[in-house]
Protein backbone atom coordinates (compact mmCIF):
# COMPACT_ATOMS: atom_id res chain seq x y z
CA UNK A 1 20.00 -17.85 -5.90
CA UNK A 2 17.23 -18.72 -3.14
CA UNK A 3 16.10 -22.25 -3.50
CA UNK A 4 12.33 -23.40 -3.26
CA UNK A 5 12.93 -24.51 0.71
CA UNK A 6 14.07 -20.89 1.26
CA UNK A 7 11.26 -19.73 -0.35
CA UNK A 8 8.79 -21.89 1.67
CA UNK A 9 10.26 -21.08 4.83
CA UNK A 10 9.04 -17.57 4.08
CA UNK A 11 5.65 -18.82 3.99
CA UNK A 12 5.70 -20.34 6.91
CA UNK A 13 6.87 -17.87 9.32
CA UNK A 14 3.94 -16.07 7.59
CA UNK A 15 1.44 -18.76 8.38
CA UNK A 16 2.13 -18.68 11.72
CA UNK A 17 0.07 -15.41 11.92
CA UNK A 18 -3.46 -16.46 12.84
CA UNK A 19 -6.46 -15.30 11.13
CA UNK A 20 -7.77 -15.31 14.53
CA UNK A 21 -5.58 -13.17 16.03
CA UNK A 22 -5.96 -10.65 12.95
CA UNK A 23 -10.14 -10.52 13.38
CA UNK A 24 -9.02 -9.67 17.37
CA UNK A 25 -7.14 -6.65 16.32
CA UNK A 26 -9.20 -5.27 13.83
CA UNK A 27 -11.98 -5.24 15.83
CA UNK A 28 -10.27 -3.55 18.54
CA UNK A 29 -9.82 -0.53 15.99
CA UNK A 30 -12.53 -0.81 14.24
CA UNK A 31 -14.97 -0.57 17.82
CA UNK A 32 -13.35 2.74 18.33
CA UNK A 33 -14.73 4.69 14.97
CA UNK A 34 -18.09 2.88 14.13
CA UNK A 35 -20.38 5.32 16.34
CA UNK A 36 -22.37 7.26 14.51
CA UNK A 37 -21.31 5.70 11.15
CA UNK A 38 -23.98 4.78 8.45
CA UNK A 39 -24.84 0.97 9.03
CA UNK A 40 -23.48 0.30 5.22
CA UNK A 41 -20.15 1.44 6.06
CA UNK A 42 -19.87 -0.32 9.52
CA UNK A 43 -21.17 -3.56 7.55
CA UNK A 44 -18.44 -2.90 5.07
CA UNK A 45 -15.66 -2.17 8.18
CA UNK A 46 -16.52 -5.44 10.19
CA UNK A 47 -16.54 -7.85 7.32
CA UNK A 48 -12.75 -6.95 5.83
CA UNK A 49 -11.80 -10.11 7.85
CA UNK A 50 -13.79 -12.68 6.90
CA UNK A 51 -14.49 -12.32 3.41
CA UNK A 52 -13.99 -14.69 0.94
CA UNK A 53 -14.26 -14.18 -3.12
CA UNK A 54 -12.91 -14.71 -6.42
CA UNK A 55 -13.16 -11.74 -9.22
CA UNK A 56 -11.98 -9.83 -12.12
CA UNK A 57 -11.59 -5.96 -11.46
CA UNK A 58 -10.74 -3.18 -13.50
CA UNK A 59 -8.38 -0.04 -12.14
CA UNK A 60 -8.07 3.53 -13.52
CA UNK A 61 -5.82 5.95 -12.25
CA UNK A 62 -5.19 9.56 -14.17
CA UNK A 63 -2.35 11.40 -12.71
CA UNK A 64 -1.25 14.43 -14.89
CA UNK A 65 -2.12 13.74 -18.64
CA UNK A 66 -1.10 10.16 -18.14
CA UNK A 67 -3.79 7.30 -17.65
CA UNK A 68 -3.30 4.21 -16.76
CA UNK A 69 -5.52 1.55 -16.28
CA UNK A 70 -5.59 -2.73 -16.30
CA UNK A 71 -7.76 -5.16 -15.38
CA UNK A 72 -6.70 -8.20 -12.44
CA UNK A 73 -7.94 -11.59 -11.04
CA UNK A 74 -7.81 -11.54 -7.28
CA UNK A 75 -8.48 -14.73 -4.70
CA UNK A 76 -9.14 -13.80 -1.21
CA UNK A 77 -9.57 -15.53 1.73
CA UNK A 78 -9.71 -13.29 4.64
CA UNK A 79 -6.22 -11.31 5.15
CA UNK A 80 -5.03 -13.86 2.31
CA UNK A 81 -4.60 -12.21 -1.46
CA UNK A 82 -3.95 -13.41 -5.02
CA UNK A 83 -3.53 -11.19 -7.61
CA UNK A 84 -3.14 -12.52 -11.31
CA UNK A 85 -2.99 -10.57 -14.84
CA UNK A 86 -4.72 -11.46 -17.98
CA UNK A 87 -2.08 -12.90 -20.89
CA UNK A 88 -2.66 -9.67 -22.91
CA UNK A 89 -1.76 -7.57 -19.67
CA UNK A 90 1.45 -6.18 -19.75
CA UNK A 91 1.96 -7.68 -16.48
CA UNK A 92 0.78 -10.89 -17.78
CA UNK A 93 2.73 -13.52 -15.72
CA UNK A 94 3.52 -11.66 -12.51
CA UNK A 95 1.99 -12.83 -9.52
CA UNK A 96 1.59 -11.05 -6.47
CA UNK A 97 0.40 -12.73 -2.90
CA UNK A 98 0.07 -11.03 0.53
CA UNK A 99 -1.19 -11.51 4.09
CA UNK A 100 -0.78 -9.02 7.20
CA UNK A 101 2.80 -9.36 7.26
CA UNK A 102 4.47 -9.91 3.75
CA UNK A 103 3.46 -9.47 0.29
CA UNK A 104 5.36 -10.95 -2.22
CA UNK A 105 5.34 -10.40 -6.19
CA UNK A 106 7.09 -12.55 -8.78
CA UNK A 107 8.59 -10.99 -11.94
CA UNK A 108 8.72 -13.50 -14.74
CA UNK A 109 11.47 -11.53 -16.66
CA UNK A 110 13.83 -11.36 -14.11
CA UNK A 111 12.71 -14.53 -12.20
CA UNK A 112 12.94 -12.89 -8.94
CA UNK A 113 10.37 -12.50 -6.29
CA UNK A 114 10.03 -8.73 -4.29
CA UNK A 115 9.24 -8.79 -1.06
CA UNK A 116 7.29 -6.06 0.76
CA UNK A 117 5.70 -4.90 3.79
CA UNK A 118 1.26 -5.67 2.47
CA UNK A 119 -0.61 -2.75 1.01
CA UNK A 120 -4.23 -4.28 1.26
CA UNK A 121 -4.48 -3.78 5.08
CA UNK A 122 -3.54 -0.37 4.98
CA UNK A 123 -6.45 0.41 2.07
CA UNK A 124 -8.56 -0.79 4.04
CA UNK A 125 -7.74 0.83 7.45
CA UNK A 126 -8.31 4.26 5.35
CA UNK A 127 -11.94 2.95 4.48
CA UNK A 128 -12.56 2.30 8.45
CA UNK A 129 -10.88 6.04 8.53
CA UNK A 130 -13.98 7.21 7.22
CA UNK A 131 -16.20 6.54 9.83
CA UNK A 132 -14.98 8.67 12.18
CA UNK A 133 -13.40 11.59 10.33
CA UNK A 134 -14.93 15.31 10.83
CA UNK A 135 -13.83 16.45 7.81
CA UNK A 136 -16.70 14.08 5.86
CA UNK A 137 -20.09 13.65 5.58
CA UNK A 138 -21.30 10.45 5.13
CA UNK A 139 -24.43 9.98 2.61
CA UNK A 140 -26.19 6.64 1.49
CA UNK A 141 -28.18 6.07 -1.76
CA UNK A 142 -29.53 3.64 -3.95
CA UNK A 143 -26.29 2.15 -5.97
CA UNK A 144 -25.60 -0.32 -9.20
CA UNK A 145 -25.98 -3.35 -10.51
CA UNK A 146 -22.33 -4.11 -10.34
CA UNK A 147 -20.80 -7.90 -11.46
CA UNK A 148 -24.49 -8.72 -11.10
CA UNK A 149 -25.28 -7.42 -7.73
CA UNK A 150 -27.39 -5.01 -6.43
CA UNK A 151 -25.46 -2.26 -4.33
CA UNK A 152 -25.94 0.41 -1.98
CA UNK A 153 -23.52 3.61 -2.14
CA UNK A 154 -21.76 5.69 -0.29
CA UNK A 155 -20.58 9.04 -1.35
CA UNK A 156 -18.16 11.17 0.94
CA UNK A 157 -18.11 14.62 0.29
CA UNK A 158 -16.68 17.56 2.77
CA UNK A 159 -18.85 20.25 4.23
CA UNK A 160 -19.58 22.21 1.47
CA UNK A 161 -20.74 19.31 -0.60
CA UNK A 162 -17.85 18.48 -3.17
CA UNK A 163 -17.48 14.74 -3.27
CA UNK A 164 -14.15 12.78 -2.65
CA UNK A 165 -15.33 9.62 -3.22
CA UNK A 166 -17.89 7.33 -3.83
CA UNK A 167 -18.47 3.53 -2.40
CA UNK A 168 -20.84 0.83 -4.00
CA UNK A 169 -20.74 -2.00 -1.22
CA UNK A 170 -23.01 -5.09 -1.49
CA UNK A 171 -25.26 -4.69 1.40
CA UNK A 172 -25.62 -8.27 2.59
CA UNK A 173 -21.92 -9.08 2.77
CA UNK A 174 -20.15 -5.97 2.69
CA UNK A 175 -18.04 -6.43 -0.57
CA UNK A 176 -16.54 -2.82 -2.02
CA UNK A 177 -17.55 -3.52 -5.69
CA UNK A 178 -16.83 -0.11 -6.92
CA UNK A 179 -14.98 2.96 -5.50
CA UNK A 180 -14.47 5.96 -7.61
CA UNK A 181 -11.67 8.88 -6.21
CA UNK A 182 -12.15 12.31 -6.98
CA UNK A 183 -9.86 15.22 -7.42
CA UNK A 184 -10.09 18.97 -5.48
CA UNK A 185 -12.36 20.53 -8.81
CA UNK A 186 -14.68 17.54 -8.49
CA UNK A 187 -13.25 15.83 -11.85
CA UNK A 188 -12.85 11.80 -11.29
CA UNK A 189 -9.41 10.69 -11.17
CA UNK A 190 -9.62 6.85 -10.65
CA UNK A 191 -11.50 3.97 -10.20
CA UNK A 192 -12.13 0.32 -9.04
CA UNK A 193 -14.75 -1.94 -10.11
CA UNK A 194 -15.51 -5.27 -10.32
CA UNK A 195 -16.67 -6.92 -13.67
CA UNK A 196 -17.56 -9.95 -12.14
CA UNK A 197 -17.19 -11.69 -8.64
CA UNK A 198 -17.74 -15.09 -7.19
CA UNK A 199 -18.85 -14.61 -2.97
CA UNK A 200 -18.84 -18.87 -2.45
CA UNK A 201 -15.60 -19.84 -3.99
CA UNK A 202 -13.82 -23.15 -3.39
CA UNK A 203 -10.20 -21.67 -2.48
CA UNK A 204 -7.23 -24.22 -2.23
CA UNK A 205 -4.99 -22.96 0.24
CA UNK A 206 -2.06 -23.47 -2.22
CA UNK A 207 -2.85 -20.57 -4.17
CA UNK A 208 -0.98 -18.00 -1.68
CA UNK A 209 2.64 -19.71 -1.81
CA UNK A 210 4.77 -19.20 -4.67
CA UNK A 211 6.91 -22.17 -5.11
CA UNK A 212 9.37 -20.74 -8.27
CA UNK A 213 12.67 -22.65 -8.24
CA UNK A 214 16.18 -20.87 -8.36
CA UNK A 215 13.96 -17.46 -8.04
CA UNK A 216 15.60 -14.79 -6.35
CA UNK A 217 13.99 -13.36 -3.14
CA UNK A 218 14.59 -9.13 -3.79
CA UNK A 219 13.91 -7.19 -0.43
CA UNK A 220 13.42 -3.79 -0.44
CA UNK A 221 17.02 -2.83 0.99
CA UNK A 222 17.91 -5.45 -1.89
CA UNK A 223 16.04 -2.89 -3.89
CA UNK A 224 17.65 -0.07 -2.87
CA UNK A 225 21.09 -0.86 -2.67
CA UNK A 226 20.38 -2.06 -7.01
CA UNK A 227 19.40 1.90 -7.48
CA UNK A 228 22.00 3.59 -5.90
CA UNK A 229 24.85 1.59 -7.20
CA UNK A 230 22.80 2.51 -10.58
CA UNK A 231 22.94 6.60 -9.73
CA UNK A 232 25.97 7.00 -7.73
CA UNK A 233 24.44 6.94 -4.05
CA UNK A 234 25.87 5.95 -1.00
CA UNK A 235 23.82 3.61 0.58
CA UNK A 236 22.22 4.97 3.82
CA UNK A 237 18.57 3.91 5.18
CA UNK A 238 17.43 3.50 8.41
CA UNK A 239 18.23 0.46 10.75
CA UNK A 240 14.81 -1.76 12.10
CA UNK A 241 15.41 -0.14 15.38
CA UNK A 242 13.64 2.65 14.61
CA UNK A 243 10.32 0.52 14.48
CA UNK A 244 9.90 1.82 10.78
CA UNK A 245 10.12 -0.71 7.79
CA UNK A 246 11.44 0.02 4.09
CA UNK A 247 8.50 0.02 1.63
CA UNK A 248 10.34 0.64 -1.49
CA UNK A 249 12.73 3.12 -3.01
CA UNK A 250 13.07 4.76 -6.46
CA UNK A 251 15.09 7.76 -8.22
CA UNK A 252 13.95 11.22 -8.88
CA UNK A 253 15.02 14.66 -10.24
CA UNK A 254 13.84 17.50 -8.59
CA UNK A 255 14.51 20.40 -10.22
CA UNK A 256 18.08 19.06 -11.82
CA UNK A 257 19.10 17.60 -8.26
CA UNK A 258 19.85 13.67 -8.36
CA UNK A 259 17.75 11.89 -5.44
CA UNK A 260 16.91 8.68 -3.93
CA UNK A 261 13.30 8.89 -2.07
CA UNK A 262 13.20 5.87 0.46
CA UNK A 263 9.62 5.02 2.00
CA UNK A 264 9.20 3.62 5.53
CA UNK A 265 6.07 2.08 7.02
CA UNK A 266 5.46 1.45 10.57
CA UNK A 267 1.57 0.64 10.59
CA UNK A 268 -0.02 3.05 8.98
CA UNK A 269 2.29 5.58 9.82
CA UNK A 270 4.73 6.70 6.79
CA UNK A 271 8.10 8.23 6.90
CA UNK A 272 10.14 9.62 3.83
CA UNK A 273 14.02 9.78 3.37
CA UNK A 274 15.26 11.94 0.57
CA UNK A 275 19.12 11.19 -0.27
CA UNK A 276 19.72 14.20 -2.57
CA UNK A 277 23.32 15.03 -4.52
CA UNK A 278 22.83 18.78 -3.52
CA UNK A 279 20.90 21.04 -0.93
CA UNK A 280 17.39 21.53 -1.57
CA UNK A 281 14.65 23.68 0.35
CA UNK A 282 12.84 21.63 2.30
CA UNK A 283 9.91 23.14 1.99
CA UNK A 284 9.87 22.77 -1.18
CA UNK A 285 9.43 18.91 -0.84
CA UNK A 286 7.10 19.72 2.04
CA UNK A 287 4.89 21.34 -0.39
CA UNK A 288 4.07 18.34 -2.36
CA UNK A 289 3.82 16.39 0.12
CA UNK A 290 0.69 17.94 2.14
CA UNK A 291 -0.12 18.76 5.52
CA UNK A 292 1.00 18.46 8.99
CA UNK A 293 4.45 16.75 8.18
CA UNK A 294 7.44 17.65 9.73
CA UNK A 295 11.00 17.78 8.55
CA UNK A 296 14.47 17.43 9.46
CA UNK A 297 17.37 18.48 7.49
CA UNK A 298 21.49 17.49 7.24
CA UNK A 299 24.51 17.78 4.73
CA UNK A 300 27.14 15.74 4.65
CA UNK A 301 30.42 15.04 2.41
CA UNK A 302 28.58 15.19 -1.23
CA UNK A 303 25.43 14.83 -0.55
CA UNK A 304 21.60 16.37 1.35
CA UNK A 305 19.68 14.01 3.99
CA UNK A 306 16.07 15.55 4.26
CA UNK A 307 13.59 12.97 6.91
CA UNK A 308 9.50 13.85 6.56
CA UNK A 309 7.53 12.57 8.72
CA UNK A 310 4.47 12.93 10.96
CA UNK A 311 6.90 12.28 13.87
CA UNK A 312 8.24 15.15 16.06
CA UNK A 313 11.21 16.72 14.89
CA UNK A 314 12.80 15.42 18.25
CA UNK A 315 12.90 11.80 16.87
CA UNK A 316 13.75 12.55 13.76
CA UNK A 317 16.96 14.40 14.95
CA UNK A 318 17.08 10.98 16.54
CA UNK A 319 16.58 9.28 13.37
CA UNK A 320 18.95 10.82 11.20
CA UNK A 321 21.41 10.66 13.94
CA UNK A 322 20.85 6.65 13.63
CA UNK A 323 21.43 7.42 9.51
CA UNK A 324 24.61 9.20 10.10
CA UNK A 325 26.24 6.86 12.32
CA UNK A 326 26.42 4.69 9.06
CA UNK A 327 24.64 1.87 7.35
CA UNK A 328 27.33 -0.82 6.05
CA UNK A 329 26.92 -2.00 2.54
CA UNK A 330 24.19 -4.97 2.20
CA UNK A 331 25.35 -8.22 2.10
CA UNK A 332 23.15 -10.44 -0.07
């Protein structure tokens, strides 16, 4: 079981990351997309750094005919996140903190505490995406009153004027306080919005460490090793050499084959590993995937090795080359 020094030695190579050093770098990418952006926008882009609140937000998400939606506390401070749950969530009692390297989420039941690569920075790298992408136009309007404040909003459509999204930012310090997503027929398919949000919080420092003795650290190979011993899988994922880091792993049937789909991160950059118990087209997982991917295909003894990725197929020959070669068992 990890102990609570192990546990605060994790937060400490973290806090060696300066909040300095992350303003530095995303202003470096963020000088390279604001021309020609709406001021609102660039206000919104060049704040992500600095800003500091406590709130209550409710999500929505409809995928299918299934909906789900839940309401969370978040403290921020910067690159710094807490996320809580109300007691009548059914995630009441998780907690879940993150800075730009690490994001970390305790599971009451299990009393164990995942570790992944953060998600917030990469949401809002696709919001500074906006400023510069040809496929959008950019439109500002009068907004909301949202959590109290008056907002100004942004609504992203493509060239023939169906909207993908729409932005209510707080003009003077650049706070997102609503985004709504939009499927392809124009019908809304999820939503973020705060119900109320405190911009000059008092924020104890404490509040991003989770100090949770005898709790089990979970990485994601951790993860993934738990659900293939579960389905039958060999183990196989790709080594840190590669530059790419595992995100998370889960099981799925396509089409009655048994797989394991493995995500990899590398920036924003994604890669996909599909460990399938039979062949499968794939094309057919290109499909559903989208655009502009590429793949790369093997068999071996028992089992399909499919890599999808933006990468040439060059390096992913390379990459499943590193796969093959073999992955021992994790030790843990």
């Amino acid at each position: 079981m990890m102990n609570r020094t192990a546990i605060g030695a994790i937060f400490l190579t973290a806090a060696l990351a300066s909040p300095i050093q992350a303003q530095g770098l995303f202003k470096q990418r963020a000088k390279r997309r604001l021309a020609g952006a709406p001021a609102l926008l660039v206000r919104a882009i060049r704040a992500q750094p600095t800003l500091r609140y406590t709130g209550t937000y409710t999500t929505e998400f409809r995928q299918g005919s299934n909906t789900v939606r839940h309401q969370e506390f978040i403290t921020r401070d910067g690159i710094w996140y807490r996320i809580e749950f109300p007691n009548d969530s059914q995630f009441a009692g998780q907690v879940i903190v993150e800075n730009k390297d690490v994001r970390l989420h305790y599971h009451p039941v299990t009393n164990e505490i995942m570790q992944q690569p953060p998600r917030h920075g990469e949401a809002w790298e696709k919001v500074a995406n906006l400023a510069n992408n040809k496929k959008f136009v950019l439109t500002v309007a009068p907004g909301e009153m949202i959590a109290g404040l008056h907002t100004e909003q942004l609504e992203v459509s493509d060239f023939d004027g169906n909207i993908v999204q729409r932005l209510f930012i707080e003009p003077e310090s650049g706070v997102i306080l609503k985004r709504l997503l939009f499927d392809k027929v124009g019908t809304q398919i999820g939503f973020l919005e705060f119900n109320q949000i405190n911009l000059s919080p008092v924020i104890d420092p404490s509040m991003f460490q989770i100090r949770r003795k005898n709790a089990k650290i979970v990485t994601p190979l951790i993860q993934l090793e738990r659900i293939a011993k579960r389905r039958g899988f060999v183990v196989r994922y790709l080594p840190p050499l590669t530059g790419y880091s595992l995100e998370g792993s889960s099981y799925r049937n396509f089409a009655g084959v048994d797989g394991l789909v493995e995500t990899y991160v590398n920036g924003q950059d994604r890669l996909w590993l599909y460990v399938l118990k039979a062949p499968l087209n794939p094309e057919r997982l290109r499909a559903n995937a989208g655009k502009n991917l590429h793949v790369h295909s093997i068999d071996l003894t028992g089992e399909s090795i499919v890599l999808m990725g933006t990468l040439d197929e060059k390096t992913l020959t390379r990459f499943s080359s590193m796969l093959v070669a073999g992955t021992s068992p994790l030790r843990h």
